[in-house]
C-alpha atoms as a PDB file:
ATOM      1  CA  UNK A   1     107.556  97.816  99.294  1.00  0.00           C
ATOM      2  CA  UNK A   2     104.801  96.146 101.507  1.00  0.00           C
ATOM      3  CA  UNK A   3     107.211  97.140 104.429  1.00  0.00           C
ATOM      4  CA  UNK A   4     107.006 100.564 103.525  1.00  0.00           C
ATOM      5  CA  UNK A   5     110.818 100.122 102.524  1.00  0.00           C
ATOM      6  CA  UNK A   6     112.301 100.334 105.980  1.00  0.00           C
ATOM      7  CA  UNK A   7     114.537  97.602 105.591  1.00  0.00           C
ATOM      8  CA  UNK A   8     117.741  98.920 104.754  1.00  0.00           C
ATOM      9  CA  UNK A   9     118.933  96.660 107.871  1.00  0.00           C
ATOM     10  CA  UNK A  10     117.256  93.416 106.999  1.00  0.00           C
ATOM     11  CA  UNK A  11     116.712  92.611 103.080  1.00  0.00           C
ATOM     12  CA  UNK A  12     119.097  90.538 101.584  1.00  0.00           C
ATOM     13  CA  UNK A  13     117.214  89.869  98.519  1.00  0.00           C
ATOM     14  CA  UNK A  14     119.138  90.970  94.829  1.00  0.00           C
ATOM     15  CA  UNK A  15     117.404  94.483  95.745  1.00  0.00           C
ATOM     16  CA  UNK A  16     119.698  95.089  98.524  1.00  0.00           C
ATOM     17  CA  UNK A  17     121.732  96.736  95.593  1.00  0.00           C
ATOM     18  CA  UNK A  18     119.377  99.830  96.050  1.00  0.00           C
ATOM     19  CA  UNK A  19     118.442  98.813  99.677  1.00  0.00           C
ATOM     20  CA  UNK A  20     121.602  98.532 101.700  1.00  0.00           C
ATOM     21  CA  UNK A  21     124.088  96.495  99.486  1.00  0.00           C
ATOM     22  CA  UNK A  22     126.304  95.697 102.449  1.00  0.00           C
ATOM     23  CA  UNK A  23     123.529  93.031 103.355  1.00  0.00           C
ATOM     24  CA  UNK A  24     124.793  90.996  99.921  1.00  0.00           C
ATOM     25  CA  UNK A  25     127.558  89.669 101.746  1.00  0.00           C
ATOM     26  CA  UNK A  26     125.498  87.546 103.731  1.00  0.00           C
ATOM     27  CA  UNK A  27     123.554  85.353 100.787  1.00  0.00           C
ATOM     28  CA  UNK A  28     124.342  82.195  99.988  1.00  0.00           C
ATOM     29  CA  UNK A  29     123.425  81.799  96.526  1.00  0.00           C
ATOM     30  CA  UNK A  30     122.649  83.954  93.419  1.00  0.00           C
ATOM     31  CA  UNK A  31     119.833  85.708  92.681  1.00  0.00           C
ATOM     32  CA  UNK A  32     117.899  88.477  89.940  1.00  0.00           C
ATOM     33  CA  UNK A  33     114.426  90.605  90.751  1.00  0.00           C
ATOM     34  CA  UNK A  34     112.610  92.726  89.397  1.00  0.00           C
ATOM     35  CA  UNK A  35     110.077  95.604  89.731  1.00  0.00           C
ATOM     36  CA  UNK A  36     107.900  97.600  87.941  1.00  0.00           C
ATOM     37  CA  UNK A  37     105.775 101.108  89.520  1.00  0.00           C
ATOM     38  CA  UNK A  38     103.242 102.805  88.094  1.00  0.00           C
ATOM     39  CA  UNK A  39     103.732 106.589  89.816  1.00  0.00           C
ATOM     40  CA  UNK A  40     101.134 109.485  89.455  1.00  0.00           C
ATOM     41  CA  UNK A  41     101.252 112.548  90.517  1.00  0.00           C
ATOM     42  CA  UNK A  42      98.911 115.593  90.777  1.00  0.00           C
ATOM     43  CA  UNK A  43     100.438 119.283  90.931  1.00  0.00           C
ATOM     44  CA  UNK A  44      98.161 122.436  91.638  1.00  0.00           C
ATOM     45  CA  UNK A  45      99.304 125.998  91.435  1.00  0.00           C
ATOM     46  CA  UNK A  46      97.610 128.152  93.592  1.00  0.00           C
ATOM     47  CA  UNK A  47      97.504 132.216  92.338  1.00  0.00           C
ATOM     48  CA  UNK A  48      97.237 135.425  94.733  1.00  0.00           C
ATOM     49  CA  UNK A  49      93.927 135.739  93.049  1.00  0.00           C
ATOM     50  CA  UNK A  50      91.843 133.556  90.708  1.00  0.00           C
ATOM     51  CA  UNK A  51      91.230 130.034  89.848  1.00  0.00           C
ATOM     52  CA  UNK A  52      93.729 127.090  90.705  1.00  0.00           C
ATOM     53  CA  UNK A  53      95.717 125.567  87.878  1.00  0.00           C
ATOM     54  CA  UNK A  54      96.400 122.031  87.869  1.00  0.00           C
ATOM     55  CA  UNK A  55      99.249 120.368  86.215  1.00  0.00           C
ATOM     56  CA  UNK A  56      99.492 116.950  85.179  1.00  0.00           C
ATOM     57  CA  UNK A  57     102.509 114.295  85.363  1.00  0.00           C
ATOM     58  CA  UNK A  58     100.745 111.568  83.589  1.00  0.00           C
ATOM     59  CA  UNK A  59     101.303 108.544  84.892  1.00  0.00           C
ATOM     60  CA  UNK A  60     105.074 107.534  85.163  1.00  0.00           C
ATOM     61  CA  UNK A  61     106.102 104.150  84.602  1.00  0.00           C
ATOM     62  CA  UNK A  62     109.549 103.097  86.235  1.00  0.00           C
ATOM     63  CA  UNK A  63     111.208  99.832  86.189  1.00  0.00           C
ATOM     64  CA  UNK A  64     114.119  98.238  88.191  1.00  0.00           C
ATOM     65  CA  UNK A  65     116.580  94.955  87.764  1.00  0.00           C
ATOM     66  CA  UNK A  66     119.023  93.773  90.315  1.00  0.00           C
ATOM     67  CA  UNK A  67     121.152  90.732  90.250  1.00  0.00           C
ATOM     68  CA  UNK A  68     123.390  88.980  92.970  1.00  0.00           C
ATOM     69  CA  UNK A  69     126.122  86.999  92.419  1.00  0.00           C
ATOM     70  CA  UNK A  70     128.377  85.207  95.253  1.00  0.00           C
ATOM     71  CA  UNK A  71     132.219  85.318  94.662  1.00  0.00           C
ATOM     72  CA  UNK A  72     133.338  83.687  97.790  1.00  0.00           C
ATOM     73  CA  UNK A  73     132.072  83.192 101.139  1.00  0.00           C
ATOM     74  CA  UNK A  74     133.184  86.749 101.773  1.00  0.00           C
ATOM     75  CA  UNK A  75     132.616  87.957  98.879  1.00  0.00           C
ATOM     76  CA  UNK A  76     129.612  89.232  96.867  1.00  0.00           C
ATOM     77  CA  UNK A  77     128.960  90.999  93.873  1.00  0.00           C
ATOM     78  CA  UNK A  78     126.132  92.816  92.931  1.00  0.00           C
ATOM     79  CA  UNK A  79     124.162  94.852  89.884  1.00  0.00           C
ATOM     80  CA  UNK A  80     121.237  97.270  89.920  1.00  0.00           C
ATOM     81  CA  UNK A  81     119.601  98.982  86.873  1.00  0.00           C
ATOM     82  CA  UNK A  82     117.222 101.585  88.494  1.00  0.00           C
ATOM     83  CA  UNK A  83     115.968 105.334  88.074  1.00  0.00           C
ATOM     84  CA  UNK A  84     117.054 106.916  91.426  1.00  0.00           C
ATOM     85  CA  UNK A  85     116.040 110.529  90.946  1.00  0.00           C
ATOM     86  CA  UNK A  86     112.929 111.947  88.542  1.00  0.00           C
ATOM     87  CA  UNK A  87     110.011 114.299  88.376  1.00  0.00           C
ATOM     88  CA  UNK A  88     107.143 115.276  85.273  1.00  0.00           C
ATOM     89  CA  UNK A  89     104.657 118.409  85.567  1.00  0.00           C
ATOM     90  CA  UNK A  90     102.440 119.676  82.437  1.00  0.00           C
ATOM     91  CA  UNK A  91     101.272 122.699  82.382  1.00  0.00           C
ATOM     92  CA  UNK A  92      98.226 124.222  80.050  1.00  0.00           C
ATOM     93  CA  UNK A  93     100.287 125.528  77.028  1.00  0.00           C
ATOM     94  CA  UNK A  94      98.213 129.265  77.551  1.00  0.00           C
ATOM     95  CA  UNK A  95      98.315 129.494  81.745  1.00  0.00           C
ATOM     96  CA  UNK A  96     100.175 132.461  83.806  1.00  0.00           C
ATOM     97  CA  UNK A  97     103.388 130.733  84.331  1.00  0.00           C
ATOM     98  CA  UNK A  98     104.003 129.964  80.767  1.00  0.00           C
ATOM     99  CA  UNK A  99     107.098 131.916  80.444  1.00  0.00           C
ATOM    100  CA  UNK A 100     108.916 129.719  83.233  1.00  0.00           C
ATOM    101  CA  UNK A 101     107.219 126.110  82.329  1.00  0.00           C
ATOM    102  CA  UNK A 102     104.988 124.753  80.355  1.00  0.00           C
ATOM    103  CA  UNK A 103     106.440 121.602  80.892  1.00  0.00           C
ATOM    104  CA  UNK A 104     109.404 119.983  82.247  1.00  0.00           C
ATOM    105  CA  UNK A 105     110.461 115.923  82.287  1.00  0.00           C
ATOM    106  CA  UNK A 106     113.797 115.011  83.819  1.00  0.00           C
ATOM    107  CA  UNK A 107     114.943 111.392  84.375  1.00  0.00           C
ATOM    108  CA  UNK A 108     117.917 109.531  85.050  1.00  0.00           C
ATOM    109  CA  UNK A 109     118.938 106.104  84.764  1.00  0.00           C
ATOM    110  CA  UNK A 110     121.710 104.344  86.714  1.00  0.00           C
ATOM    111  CA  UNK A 111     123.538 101.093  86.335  1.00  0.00           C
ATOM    112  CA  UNK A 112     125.283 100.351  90.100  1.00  0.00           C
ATOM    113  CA  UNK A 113     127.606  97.820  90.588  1.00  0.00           C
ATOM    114  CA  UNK A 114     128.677  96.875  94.182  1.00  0.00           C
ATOM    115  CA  UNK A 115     130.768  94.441  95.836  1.00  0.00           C
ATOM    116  CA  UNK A 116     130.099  93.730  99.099  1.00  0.00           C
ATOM    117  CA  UNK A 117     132.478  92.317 101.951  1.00  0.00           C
ATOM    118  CA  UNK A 118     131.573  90.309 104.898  1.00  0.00           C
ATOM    119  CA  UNK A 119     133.930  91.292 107.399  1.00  0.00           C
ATOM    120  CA  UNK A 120     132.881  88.943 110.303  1.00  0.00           C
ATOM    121  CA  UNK A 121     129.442  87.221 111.378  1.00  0.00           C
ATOM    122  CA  UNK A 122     128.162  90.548 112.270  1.00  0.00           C
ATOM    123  CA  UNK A 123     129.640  93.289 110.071  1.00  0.00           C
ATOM    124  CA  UNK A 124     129.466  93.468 106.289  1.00  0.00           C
ATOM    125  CA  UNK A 125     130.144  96.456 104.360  1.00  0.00           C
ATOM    126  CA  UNK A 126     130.214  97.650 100.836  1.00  0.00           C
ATOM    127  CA  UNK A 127     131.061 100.327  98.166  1.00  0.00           C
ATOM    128  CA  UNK A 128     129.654 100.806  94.784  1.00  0.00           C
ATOM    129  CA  UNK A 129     129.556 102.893  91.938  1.00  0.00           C
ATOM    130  CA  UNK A 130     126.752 103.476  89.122  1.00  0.00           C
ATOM    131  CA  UNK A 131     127.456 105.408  85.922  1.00  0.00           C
ATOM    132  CA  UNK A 132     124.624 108.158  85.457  1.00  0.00           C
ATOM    133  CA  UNK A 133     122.565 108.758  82.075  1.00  0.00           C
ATOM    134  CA  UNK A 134     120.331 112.427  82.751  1.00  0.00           C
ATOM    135  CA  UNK A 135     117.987 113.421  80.551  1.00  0.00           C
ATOM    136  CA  UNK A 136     115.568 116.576  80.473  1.00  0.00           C
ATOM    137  CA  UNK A 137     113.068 118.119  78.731  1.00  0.00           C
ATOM    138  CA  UNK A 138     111.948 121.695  79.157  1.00  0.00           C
ATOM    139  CA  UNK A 139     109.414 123.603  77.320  1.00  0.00           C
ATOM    140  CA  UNK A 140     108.573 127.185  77.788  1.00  0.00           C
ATOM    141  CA  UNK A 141     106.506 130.210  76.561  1.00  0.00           C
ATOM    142  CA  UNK A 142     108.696 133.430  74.954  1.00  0.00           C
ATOM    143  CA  UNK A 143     108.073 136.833  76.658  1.00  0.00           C
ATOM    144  CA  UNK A 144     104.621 138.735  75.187  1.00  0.00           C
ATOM    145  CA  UNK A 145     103.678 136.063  72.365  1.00  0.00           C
ATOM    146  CA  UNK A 146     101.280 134.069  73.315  1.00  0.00           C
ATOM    147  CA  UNK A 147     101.567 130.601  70.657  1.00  0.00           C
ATOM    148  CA  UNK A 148     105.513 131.628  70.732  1.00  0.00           C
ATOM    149  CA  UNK A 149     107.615 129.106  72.693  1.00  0.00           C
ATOM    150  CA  UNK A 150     111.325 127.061  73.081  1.00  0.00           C
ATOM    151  CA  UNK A 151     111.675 123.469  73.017  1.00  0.00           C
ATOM    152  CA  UNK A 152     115.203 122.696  74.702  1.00  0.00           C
ATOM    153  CA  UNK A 153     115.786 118.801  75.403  1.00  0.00           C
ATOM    154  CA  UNK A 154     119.861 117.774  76.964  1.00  0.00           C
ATOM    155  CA  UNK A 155     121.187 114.782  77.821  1.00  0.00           C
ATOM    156  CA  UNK A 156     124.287 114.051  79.759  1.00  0.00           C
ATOM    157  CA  UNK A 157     126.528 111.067  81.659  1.00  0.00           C
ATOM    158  CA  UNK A 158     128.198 111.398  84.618  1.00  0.00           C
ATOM    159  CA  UNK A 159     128.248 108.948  87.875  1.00  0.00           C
ATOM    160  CA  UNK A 160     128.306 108.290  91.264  1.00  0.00           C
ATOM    161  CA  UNK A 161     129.337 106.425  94.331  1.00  0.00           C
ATOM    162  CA  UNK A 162     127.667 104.880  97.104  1.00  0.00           C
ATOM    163  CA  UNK A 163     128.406 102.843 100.446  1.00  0.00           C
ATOM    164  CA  UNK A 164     126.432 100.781 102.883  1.00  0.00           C
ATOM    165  CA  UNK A 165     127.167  98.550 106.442  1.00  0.00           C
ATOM    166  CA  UNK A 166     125.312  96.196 107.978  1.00  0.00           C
ATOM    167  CA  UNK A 167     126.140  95.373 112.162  1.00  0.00           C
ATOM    168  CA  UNK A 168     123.870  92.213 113.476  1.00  0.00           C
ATOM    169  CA  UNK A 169     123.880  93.460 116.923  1.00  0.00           C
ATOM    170  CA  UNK A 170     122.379  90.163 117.827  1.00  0.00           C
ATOM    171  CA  UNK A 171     122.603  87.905 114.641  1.00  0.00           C
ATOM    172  CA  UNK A 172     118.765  87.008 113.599  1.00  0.00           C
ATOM    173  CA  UNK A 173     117.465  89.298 116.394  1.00  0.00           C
ATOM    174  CA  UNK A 174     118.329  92.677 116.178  1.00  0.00           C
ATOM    175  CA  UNK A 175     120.327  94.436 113.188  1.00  0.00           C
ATOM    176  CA  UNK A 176     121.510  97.974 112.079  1.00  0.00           C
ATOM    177  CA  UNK A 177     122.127  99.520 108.999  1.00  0.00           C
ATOM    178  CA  UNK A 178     123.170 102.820 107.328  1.00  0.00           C
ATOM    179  CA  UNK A 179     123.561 103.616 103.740  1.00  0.00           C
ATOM    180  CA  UNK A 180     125.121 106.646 101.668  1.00  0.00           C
ATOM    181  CA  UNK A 181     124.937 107.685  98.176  1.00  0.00           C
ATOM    182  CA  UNK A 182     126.005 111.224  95.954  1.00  0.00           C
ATOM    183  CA  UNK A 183     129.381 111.854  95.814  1.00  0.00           C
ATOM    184  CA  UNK A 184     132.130 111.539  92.984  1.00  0.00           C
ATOM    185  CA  UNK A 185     135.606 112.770  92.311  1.00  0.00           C
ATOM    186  CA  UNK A 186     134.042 116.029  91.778  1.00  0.00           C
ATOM    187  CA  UNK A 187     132.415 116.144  94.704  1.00  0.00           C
ATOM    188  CA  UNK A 188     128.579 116.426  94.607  1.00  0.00           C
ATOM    189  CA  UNK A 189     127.248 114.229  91.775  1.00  0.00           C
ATOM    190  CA  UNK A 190     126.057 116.819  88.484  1.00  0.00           C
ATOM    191  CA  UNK A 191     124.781 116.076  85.119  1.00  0.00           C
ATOM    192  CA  UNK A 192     126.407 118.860  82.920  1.00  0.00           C
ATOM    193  CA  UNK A 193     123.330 118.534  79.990  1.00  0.00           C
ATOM    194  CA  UNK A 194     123.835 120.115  76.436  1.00  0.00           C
ATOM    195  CA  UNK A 195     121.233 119.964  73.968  1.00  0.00           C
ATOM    196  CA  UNK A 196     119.325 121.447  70.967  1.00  0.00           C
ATOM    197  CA  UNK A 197     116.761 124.462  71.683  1.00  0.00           C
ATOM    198  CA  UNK A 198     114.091 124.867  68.831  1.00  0.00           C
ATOM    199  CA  UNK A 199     112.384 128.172  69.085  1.00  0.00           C
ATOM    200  CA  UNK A 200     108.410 128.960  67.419  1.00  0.00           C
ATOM    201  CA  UNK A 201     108.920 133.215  67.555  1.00  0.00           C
ATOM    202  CA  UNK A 202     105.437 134.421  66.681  1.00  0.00           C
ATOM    203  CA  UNK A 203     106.768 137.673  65.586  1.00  0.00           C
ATOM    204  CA  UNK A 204     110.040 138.506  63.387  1.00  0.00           C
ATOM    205  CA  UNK A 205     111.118 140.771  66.748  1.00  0.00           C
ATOM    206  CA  UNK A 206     111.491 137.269  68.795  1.00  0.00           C
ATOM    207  CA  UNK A 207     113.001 134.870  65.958  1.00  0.00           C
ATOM    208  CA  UNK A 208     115.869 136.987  65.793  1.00  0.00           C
ATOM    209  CA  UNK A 209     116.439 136.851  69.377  1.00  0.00           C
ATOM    210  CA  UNK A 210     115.540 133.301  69.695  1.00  0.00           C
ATOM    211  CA  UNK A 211     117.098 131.594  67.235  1.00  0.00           C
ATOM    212  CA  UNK A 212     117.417 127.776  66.806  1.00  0.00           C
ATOM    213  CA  UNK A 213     120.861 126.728  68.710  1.00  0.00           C
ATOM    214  CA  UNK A 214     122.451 124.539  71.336  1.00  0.00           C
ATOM    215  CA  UNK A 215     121.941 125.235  74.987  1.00  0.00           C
ATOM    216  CA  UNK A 216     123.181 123.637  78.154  1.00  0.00           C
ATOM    217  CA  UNK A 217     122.608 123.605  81.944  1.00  0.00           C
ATOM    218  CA  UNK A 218     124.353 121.764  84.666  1.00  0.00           C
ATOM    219  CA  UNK A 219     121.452 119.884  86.979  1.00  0.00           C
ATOM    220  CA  UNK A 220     122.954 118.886  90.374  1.00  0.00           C
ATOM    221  CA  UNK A 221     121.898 115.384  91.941  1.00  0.00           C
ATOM    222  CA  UNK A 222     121.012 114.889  95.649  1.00  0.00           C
ATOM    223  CA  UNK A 223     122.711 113.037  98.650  1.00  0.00           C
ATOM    224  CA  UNK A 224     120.595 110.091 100.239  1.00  0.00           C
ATOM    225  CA  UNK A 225     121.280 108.981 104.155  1.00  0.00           C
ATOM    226  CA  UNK A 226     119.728 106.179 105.317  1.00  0.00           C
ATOM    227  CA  UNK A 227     119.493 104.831 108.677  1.00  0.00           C
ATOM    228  CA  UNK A 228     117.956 101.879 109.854  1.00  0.00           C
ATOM    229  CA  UNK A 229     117.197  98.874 112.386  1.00  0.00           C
ATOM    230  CA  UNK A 230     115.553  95.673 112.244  1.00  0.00           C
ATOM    231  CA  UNK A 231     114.282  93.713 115.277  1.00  0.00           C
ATOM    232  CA  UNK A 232     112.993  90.239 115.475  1.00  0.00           C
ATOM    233  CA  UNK A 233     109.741  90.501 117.825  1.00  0.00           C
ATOM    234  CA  UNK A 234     109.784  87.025 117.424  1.00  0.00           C
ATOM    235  CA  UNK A 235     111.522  84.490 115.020  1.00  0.00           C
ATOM    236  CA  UNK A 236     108.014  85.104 112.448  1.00  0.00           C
ATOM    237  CA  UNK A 237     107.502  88.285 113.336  1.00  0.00           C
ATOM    238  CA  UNK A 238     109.717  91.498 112.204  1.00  0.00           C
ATOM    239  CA  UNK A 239     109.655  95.339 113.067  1.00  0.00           C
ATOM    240  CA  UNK A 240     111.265  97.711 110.692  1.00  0.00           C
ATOM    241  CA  UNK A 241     112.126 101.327 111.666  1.00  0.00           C
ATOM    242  CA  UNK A 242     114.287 103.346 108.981  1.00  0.00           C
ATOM    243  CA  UNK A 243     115.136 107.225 108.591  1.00  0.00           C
ATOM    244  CA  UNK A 244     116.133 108.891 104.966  1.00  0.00           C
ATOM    245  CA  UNK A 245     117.367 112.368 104.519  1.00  0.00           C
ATOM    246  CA  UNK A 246     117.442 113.267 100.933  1.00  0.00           C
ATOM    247  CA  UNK A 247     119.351 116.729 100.325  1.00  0.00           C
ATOM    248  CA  UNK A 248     116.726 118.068  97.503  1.00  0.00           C
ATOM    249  CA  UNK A 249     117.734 121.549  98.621  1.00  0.00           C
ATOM    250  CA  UNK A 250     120.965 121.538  96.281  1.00  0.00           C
ATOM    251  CA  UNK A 251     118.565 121.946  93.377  1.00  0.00           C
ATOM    252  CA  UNK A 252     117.057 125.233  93.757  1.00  0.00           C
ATOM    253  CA  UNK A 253     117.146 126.209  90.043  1.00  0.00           C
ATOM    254  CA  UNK A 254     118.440 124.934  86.652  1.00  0.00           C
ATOM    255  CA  UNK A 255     119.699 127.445  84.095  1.00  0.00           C
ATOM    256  CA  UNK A 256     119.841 127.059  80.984  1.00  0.00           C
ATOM    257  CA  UNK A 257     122.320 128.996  78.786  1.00  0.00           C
ATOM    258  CA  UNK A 258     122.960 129.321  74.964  1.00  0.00           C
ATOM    259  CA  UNK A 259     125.161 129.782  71.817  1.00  0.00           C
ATOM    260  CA  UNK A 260     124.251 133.058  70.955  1.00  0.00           C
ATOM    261  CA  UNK A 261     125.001 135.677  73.863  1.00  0.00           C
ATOM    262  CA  UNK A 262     121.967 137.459  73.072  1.00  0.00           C
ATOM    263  CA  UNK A 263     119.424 134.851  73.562  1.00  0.00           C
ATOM    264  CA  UNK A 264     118.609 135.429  77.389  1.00  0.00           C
ATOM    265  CA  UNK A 265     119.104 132.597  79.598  1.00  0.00           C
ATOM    266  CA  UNK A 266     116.047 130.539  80.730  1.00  0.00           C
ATOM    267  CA  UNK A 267     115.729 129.867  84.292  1.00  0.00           C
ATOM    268  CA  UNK A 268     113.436 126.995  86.187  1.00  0.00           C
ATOM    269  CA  UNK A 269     113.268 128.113  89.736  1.00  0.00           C
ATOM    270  CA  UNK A 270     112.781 124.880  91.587  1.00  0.00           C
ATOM    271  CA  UNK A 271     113.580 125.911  94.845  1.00  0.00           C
ATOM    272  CA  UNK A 272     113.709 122.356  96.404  1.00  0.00           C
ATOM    273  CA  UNK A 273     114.086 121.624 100.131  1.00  0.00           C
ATOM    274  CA  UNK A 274     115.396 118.542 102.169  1.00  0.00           C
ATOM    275  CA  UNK A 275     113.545 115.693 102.390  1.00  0.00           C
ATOM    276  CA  UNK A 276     112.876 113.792 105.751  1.00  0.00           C
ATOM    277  CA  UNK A 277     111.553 110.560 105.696  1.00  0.00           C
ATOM    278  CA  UNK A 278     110.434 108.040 108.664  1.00  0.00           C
ATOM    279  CA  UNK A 279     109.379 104.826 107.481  1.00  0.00           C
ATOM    280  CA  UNK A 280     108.322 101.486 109.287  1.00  0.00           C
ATOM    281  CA  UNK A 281     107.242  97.831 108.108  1.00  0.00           C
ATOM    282  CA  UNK A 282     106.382  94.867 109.569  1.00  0.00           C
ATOM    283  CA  UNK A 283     106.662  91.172 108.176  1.00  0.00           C
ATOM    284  CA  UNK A 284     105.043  88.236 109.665  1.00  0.00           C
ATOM    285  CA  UNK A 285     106.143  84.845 108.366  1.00  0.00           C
ATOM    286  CA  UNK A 286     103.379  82.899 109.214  1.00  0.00           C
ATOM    287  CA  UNK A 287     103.604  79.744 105.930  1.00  0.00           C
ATOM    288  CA  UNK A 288     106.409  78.196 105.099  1.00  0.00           C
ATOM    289  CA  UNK A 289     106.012  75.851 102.192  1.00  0.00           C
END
């Protein structure tokens, strides 16, 4: 993290799992880490006219294990329990957008296993796959009542698989790497969620219409590129340059359907975009006990 994570060509540490997991292949022993964040966000919505709204996220607390375990010399195992994809916003329970959001909390949990293969003294490479656990949360204000509102929560399981390799150009000097993660037997990785939906109706009209039932939605997951490369200014001194694209744009809205056919759907338009990210570190090894 202090190297702004732009080593997906140089870690080799138990969090290569998440990192580049190709780079396993090249430790020697075993090893387990872990981290904990503490993330915050703020969120403002921004009207044609009037005052700003701000919504909260509260702060988000997300921790992460990885282990490493060496099978052979070319061999290595490794295991990651991590939440790769997330977001929280809060809205106030009476504001103008209550009938798409009042709040909404998704999370999901993977558990990745990879097993890593190093192919020569330069090239390692290695697949992986994690089984997915999704979970949402969605509240929202009914049409023309204010106080009225639908509670829907879904879970779901599905997974996904991911790949990395790892070329030392010139071994201790100057490396590449270049990971991948998203795709299943289905194709793109989704979490088909199914849950209950508790509805307050302030008036008889709306508790006929929205009446307590199950509801489901399917919530599609993003790809993640990485590309990266590592050079050794010196043998204590080391540059990190790294590129992610993160393909946020397949989740433009989640809708949720229900039992009855005449409860209307409910529809959270997210309208995501790609994500480019340039990142750089730098690590000095300057003590050496």
């Amino acid at each position: 993290l202090a190297q702004g994570s732009a080593v997906v060509a140089s870690t080799d540490e138990p969090t290569a799992n998440w990192f580049n997991p190709a780079a396993l292949a090249f430790r020697p022993t075993a090893g387990v880490s872990g981290t904990l964040a503490l993330a915050y966000a703020g969120i403002r919505f921004t009207p044609e006219a009037g005052r700003d709204v701000k919504g909260t996220s509260g702060a988000q607390v997300i921790p992460s294990v990885f282990a490493s375990l060496p099978l052979s010399q070319r061999w290595h195992l490794g295991l990651g329990l991590f939440a790769p994809y997330g977001f929280a916003v809060h809205w106030p329970s009476e504001w103008e957008g209550r009938e798409k959001a009042i709040s909404v909390d998704v999370a999901v949990v993977a558990l990745n296993l990879n097993v890593a293969a190093r192919l020569s003294n330069r090239w390692s490479f290695a697949l992986g796959v994690a089984p997915l656990y999704g979970r949402v949360g969605f509240v929202v204000g009914l049409p023309s009542e204010p106080g009225s509102r639908g509670d829907l929560q879904g879970t779901a399981w599905s997974w996904q698989a991911n790949a990395g390799v790892l070329w030392k150009a010139v071994p201790g000097r100057w490396h590449w790497g270049a990971t991948y993660r998203g795709i299943n037997h289905n194709g793109r990785s989704r979490l088909q969620l199914e849950g209950p939906a508790n509805f307050t109706a302030m008036s008889q009209t709306l508790a006929e219409t929205f009446a307590d039932q199950n509801g489901r939605a399917t919530l599609p997951l993003p790809d993640i590129v990485s590309l990266g490369t590592a050079w050794w200014v010196r043998p204590d001194l080391r540059l990190g340059l790294q590129f992610d694209y993160t393909r946020w744009s397949v989740f433009q809205r989640l809708e949720v359907e229900f039992d009855r056919p005449t409860t209307p759907r409910q529809i959270i338009e997210r309208r995501s975009r790609d994500a480019a990210t340039l990142r750089a570190g730098l690590e000095y090894a300057g003590w050496r006990p």
